[in-house]
Protein backbone atom coordinates (compact mmCIF):
# COMPACT_ATOMS: atom_id res chain seq x y z
CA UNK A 1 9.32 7.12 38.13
CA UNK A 2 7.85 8.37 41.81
CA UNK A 3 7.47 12.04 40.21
CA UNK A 4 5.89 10.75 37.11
CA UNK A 5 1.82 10.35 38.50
CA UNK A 6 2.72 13.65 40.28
CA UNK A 7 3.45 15.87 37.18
CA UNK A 8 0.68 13.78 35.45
CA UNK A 9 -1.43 14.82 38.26
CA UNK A 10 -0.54 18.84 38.07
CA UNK A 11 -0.67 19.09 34.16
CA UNK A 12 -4.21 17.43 34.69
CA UNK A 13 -5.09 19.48 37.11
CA UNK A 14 -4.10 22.92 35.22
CA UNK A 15 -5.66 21.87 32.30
CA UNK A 16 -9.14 21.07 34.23
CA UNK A 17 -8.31 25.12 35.08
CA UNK A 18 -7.87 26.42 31.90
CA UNK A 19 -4.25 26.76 32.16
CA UNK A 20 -2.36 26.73 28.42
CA UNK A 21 1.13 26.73 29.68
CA UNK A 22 3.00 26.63 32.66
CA UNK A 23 7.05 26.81 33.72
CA UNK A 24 8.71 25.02 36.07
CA UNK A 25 9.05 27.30 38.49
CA UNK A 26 5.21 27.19 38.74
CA UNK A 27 5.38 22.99 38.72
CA UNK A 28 8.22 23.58 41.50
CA UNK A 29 5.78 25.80 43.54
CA UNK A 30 2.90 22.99 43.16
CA UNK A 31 5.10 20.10 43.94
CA UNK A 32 7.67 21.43 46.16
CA UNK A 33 10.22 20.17 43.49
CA UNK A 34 13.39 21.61 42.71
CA UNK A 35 13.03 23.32 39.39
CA UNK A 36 16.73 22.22 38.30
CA UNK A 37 15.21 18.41 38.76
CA UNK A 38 11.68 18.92 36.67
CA UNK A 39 13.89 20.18 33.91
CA UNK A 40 16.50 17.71 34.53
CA UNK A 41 13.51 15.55 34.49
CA UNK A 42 11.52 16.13 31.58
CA UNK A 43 14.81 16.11 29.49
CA UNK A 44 15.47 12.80 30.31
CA UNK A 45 12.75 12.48 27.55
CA UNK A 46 13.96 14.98 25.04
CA UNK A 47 12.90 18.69 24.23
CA UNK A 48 9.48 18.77 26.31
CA UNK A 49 9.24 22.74 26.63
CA UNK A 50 11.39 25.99 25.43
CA UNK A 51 13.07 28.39 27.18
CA UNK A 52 11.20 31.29 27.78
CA UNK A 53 7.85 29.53 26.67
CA UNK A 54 7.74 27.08 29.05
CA UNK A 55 5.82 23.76 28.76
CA UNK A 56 2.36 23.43 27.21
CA UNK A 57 -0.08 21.75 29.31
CA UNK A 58 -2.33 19.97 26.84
CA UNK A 59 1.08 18.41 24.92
CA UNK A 60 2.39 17.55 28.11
CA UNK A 61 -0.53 15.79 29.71
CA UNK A 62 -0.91 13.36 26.38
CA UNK A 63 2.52 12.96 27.29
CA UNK A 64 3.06 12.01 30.85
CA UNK A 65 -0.68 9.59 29.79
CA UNK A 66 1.49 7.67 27.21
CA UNK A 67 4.53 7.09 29.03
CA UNK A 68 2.57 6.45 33.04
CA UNK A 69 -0.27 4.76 31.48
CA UNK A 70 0.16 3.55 27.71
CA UNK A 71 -3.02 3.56 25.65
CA UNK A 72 -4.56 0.53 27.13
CA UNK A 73 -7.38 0.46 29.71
CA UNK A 74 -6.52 -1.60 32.91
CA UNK A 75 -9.33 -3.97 34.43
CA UNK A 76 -8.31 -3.60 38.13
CA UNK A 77 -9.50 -6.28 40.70
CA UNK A 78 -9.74 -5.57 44.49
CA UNK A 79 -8.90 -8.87 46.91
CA UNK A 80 -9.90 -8.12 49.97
CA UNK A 81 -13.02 -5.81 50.76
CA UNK A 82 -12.91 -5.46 54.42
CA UNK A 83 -12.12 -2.30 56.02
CA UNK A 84 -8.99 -1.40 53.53
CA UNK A 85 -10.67 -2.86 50.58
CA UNK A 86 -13.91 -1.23 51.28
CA UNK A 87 -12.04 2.47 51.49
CA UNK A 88 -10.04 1.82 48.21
CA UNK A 89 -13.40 1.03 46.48
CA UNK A 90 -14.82 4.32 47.43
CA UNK A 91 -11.80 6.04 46.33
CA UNK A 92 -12.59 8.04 43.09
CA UNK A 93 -9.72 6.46 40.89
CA UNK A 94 -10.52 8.20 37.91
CA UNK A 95 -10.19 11.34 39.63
CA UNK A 96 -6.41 10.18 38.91
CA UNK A 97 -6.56 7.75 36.29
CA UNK A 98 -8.90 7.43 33.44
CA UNK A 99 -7.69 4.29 32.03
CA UNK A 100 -8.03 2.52 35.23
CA UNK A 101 -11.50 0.49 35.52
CA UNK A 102 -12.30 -1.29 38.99
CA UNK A 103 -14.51 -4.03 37.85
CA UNK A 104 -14.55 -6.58 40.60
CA UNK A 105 -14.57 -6.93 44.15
CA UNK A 106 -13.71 -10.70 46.10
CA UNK A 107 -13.78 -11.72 49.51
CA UNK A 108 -14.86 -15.04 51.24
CA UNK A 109 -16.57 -13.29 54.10
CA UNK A 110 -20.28 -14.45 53.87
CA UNK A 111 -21.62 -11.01 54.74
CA UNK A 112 -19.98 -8.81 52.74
CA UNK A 113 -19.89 -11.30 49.56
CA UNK A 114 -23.06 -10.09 46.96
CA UNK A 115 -23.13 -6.60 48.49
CA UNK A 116 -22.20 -3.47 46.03
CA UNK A 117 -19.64 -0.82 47.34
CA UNK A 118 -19.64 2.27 45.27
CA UNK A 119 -21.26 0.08 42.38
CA UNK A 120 -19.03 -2.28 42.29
CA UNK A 121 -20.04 -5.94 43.52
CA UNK A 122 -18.08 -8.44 45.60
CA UNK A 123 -17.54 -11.57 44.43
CA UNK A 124 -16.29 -14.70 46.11
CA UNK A 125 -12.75 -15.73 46.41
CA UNK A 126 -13.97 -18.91 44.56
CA UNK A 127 -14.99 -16.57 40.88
CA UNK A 128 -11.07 -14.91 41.02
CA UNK A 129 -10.11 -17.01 38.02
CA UNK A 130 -13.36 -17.20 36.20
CA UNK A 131 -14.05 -13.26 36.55
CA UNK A 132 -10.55 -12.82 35.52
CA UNK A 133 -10.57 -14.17 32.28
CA UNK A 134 -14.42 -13.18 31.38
CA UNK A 135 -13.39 -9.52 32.05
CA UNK A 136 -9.85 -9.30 31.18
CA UNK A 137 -8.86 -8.43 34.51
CA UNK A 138 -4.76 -7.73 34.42
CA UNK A 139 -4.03 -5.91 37.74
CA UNK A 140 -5.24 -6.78 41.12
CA UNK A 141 -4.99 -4.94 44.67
CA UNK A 142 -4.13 -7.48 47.42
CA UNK A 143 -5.75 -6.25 50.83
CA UNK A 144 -5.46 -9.44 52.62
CA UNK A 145 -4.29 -11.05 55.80
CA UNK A 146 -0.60 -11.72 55.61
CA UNK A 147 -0.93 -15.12 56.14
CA UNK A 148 -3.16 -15.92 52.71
CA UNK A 149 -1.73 -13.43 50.44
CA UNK A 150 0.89 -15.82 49.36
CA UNK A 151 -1.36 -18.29 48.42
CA UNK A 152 -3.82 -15.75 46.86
CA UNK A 153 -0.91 -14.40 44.44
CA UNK A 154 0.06 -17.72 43.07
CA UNK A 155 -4.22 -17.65 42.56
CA UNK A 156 -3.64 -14.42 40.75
CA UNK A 157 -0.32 -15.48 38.77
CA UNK A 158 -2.21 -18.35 37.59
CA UNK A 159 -5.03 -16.30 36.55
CA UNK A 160 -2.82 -14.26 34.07
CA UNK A 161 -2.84 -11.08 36.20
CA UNK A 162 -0.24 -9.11 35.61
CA UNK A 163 0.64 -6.15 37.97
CA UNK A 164 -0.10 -6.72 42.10
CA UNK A 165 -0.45 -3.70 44.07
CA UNK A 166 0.48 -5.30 47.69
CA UNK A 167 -0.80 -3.56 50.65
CA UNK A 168 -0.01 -6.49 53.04
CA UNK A 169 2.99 -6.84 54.79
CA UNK A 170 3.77 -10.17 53.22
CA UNK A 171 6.94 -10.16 50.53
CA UNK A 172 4.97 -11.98 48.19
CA UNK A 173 7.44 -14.78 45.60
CA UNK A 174 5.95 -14.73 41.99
CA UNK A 175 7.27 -15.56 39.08
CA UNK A 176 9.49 -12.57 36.72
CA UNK A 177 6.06 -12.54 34.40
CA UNK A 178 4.28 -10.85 37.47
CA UNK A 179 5.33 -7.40 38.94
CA UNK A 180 4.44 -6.41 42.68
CA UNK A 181 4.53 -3.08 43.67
CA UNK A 182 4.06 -2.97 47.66
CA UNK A 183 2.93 -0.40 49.91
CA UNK A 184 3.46 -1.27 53.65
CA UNK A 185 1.99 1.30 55.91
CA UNK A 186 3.82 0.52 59.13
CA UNK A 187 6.88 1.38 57.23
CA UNK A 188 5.99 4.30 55.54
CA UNK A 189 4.70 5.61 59.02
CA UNK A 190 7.99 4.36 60.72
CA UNK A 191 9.85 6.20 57.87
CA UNK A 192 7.52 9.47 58.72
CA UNK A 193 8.08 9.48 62.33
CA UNK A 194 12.09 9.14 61.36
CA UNK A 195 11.83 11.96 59.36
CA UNK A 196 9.98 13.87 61.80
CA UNK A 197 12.87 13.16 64.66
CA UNK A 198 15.07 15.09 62.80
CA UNK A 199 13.25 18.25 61.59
């Protein structure tokens, strides 16, 4: 599932360059990906490419869009819009995903609530549930302190949102409806610096 966005990402890519078909020695070479596991891969889904032909970029990319991000656009909140949710706003997510629409902002700080980052406005904390269900908002990004974001996805779970992309170090408990995907950056560094011990 980790490889999925990144083969997504590279039949995008050589499609944006004009690029008809590619093997997977050359999506090896991109990815630094052993070719035995992109074939081993891709079969997992049946007959993707041909041997000798390789795999056609255009088929491939409708593919990998179906099965990472269905057919449905995704109305994507961002809780939080200090310094984290500020740099996440200003990230060109369409670059990577076209189905993906940031439509709302929220934070409770006084001075950032009504501004517009990257054309997007903040909201207050207060409009979560209201903006929710007026936009159809199913997937939010928690960039909170640890100590609220508990509190804040119960908010969201009640709300009907769907998907929680959890960049605070807070486990959060929600209910089996609701599925959290976290990203905790001390760890990932921790894991980097591991990794780097023993190169």
């Amino acid at each position: 599932m980790k490889r999925l966005p990144l083969y997504y990402r590279f039949f995008k890519n050589s499609e944006k360059s004009g690029v008809d078909r590619v093997s997977s020695r050359e999506i090896s070479e991109a990815l630094d990906i052993d070719s035995a596991t992109i074939r081993r891969d891709f079969s997992y889904f049946g007959e993707l490419g041909r041997k000798g032909y390789g795999y056609n970029v255009k088929s491939l990319l409708k593919f990998f869009m179906e099965h990472i991000q269905g057919n449905q656009k995704r109305n994507v909140a961002i809780i939080g819009a200090g310094n984290l949710g500020s740099a996440l706003l200003n990230y060109k997510f369409s670059n990577i995903n076209d189905r993906m629409n940031v439509v709302a902002a929220f934070d409770n700080n006084s001075s950032i609530v009504g501004t517009t980052i990257n054309d997007t406005m903040v909201h207050h904390s207060d409009e979560i549930e209201k903006m929710a269900k007026d936009h159809g908002i199913d997937v939010a990004i928690l960039t909170l302190p640890a100590e609220v974001s508990q509190e804040m996805a119960e908010r969201l779970e009640a709300a009907g949102i769907k998907g929680i992309l959890n960049f605070t170090p807070m486990r959060l408990d929600v209910s089996d409806g609701i599925y959290v995907h976290n990203i905790d950056l001390s760890v990932e560094l921790q894991a980097l610096f591991f990794y780097m011990k023993h190169i």
